[in-house]
Protein backbone atom coordinates (compact mmCIF):
# COMPACT_ATOMS: atom_id res chain seq x y z
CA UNK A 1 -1.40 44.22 -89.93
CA UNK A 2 -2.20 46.33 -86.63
CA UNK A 3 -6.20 44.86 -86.84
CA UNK A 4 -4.40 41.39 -87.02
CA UNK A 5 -2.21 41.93 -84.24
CA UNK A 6 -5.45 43.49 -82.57
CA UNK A 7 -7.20 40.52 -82.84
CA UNK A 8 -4.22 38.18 -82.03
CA UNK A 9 -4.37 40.60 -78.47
CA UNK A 10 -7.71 40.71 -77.90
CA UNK A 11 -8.31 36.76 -78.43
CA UNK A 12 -4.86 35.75 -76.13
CA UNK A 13 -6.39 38.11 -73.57
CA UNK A 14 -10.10 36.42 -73.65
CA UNK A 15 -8.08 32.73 -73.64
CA UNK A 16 -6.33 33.99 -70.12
CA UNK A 17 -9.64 35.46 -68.77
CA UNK A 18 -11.24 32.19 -69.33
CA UNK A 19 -8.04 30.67 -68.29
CA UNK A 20 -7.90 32.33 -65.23
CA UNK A 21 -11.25 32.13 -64.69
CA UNK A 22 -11.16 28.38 -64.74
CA UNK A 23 -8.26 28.11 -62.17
CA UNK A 24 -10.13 30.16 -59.94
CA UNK A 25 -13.15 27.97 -60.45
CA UNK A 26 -10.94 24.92 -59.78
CA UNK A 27 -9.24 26.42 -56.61
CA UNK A 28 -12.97 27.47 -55.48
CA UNK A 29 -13.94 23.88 -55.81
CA UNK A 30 -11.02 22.65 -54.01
CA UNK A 31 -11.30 24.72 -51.02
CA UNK A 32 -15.15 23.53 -51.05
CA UNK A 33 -13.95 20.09 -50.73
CA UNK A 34 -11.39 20.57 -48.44
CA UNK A 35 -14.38 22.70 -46.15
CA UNK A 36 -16.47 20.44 -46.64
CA UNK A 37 -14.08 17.60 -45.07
CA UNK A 38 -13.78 19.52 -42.17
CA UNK A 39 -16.75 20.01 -41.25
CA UNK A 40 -16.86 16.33 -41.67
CA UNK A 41 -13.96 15.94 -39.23
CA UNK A 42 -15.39 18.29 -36.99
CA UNK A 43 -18.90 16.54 -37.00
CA UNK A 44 -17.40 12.81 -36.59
CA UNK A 45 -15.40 14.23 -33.76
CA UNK A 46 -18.35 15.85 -32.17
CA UNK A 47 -20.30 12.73 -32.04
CA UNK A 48 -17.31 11.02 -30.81
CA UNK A 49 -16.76 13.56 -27.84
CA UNK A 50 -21.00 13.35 -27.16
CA UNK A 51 -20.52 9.17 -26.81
CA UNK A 52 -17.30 9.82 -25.09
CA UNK A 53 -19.60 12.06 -22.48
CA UNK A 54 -22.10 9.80 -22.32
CA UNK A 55 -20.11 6.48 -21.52
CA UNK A 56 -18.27 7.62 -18.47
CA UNK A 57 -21.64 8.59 -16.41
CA UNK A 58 -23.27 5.19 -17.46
CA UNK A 59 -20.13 3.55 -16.16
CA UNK A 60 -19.77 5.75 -13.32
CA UNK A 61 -23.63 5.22 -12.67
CA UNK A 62 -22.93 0.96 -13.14
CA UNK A 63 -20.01 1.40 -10.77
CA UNK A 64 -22.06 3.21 -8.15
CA UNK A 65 -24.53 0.31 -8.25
CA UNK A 66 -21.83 -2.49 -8.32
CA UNK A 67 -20.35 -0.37 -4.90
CA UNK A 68 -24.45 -0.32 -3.59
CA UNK A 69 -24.81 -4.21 -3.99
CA UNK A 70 -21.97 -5.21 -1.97
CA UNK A 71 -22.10 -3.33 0.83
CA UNK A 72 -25.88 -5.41 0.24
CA UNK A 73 -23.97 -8.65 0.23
CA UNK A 74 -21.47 -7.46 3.14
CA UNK A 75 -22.22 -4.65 5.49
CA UNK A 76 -18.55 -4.84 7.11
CA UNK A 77 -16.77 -4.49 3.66
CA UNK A 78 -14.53 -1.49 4.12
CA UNK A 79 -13.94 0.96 0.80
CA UNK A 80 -10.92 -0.46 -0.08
CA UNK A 81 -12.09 -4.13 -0.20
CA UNK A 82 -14.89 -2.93 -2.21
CA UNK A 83 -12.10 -1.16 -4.84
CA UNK A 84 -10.59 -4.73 -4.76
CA UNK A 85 -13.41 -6.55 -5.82
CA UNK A 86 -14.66 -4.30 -8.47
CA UNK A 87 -11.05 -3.90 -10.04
CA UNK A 88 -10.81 -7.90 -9.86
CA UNK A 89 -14.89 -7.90 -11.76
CA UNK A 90 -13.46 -5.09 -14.02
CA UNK A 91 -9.65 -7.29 -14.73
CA UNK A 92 -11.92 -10.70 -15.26
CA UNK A 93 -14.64 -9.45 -17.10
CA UNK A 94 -17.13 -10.87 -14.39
CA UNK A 95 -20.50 -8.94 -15.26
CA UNK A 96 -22.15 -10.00 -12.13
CA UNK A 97 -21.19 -8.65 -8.28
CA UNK A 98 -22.41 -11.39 -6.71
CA UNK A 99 -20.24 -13.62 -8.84
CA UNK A 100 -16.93 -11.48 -8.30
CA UNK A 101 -17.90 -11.77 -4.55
CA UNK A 102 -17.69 -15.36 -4.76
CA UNK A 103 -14.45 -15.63 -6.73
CA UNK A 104 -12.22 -17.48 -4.60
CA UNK A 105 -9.99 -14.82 -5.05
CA UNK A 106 -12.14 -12.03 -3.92
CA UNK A 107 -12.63 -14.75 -0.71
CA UNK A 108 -9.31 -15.47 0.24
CA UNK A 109 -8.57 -11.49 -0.11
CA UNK A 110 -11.30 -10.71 2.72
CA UNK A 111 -10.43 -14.10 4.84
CA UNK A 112 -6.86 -12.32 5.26
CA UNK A 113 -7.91 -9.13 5.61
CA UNK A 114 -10.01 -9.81 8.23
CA UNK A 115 -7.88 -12.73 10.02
CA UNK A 116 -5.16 -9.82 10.29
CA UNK A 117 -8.25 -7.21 11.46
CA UNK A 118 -8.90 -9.57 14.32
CA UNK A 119 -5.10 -10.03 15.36
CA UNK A 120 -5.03 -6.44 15.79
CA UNK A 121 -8.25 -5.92 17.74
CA UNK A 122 -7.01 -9.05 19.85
CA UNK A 123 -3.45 -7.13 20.51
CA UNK A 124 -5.50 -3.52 21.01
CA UNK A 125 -8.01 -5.47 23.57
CA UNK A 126 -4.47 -7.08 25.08
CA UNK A 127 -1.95 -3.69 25.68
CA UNK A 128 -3.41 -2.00 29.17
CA UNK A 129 -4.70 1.64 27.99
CA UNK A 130 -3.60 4.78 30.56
CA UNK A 131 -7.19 5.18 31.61
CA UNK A 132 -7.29 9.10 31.08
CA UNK A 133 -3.94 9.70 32.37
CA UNK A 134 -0.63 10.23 30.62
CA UNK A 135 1.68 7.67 30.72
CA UNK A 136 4.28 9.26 32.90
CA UNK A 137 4.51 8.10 36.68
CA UNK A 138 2.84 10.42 38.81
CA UNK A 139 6.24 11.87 39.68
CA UNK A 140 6.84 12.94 35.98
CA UNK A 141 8.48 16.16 34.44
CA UNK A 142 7.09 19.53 35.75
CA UNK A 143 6.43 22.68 33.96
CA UNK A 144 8.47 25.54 34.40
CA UNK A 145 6.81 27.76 36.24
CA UNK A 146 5.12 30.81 35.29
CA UNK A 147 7.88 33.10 35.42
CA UNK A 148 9.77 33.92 31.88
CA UNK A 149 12.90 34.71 33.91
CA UNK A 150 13.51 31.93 35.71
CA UNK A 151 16.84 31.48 34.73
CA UNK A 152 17.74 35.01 35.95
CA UNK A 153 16.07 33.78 39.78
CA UNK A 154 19.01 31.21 39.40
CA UNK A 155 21.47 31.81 42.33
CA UNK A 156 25.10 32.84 40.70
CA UNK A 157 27.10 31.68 43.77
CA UNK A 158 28.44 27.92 43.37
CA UNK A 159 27.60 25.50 40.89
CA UNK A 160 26.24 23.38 43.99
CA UNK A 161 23.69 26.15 44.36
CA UNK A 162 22.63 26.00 40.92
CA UNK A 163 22.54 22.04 40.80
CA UNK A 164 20.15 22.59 43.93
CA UNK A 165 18.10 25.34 42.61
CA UNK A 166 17.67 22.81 39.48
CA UNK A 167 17.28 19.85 41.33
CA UNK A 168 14.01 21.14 43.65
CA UNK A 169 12.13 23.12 40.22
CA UNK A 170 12.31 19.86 38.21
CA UNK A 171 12.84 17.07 40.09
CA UNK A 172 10.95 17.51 43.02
């Protein structure tokens, strides 16, 4: 009975070897798979990041043109009105500058803009400038003078004295 029991031992032992050999085999091919998505992942997001780099200097390069042509169309567009127009291309999927420049949008933009441009150059031209002077009368404030203690030069004697005193260093 012990080379039965021998046997019985030796053959359970063999069946858990190859059982445990198979599990490992399956949880080797698993973790293959599950590497081998990854790198999957990691490639499709690679090529996603490269076309993501690549886009935004082809549109930065389109938008640099767009901003080249219109100052071709119109030299006195200032960089805001340019903004303007290219976010009102961008919003209306106009592919063309010259046909966002003509939107009557885009045209009744500038018209204002520059109708209220030339009510202020109009009102600049109109208000008198100082010429190089201040705009106090020629009388105006004086500076204290020189001396840090000119309070202590005050005369202490009567109030009148120091209204006086006052009165000829600033208003005279």
């Amino acid at each position: 009975m012990e080379n039965i029991n021998n046997e019985d031992v030796e053959t359970s032992e063999t069946t858990n070897e190859e059982t445990n050999s198979e599990d490992l085999q399956a949880q080797i091919d698993k973790l293959k798979e599950e590497n081998q998505g990854l790198k999957d992942q990691r490639r499709g997001l690679s090529k996603k990041v490269k076309q993501g780099k690549a886009r935004p200097s082809t549109v930065q390069e389109n938008e640099r043109l767009d901003r080249l042509e219109l100052r071709q169309i119109d030299s006195e567009l200032s960089a805001d009105q340019i903004v303007d127009i290219l976010t009102i291309k961008k919003a209306k999927g106009i592919e063309d500058v010259n046909d966002a420049y003509k939107e009557p949008m885009v045209q009744a933009l500038l018209d204002k803009t520059r109708s209220e441009q030339g009510k202020k150059d109009r009102i600049d031209k109109a208000v008198p400038s100082s010429q190089g002077r201040n705009a106090e009368s020629t009388g105006g404030s004086r500076t204290v003078s020189n001396s840090k203690n000119w309070v202590k030069e005050m005369p202490k004697e009567s109030t009148e004295d120091v209204a006086n005193a006052l009165n000829e260093r600033f208003f005279s």
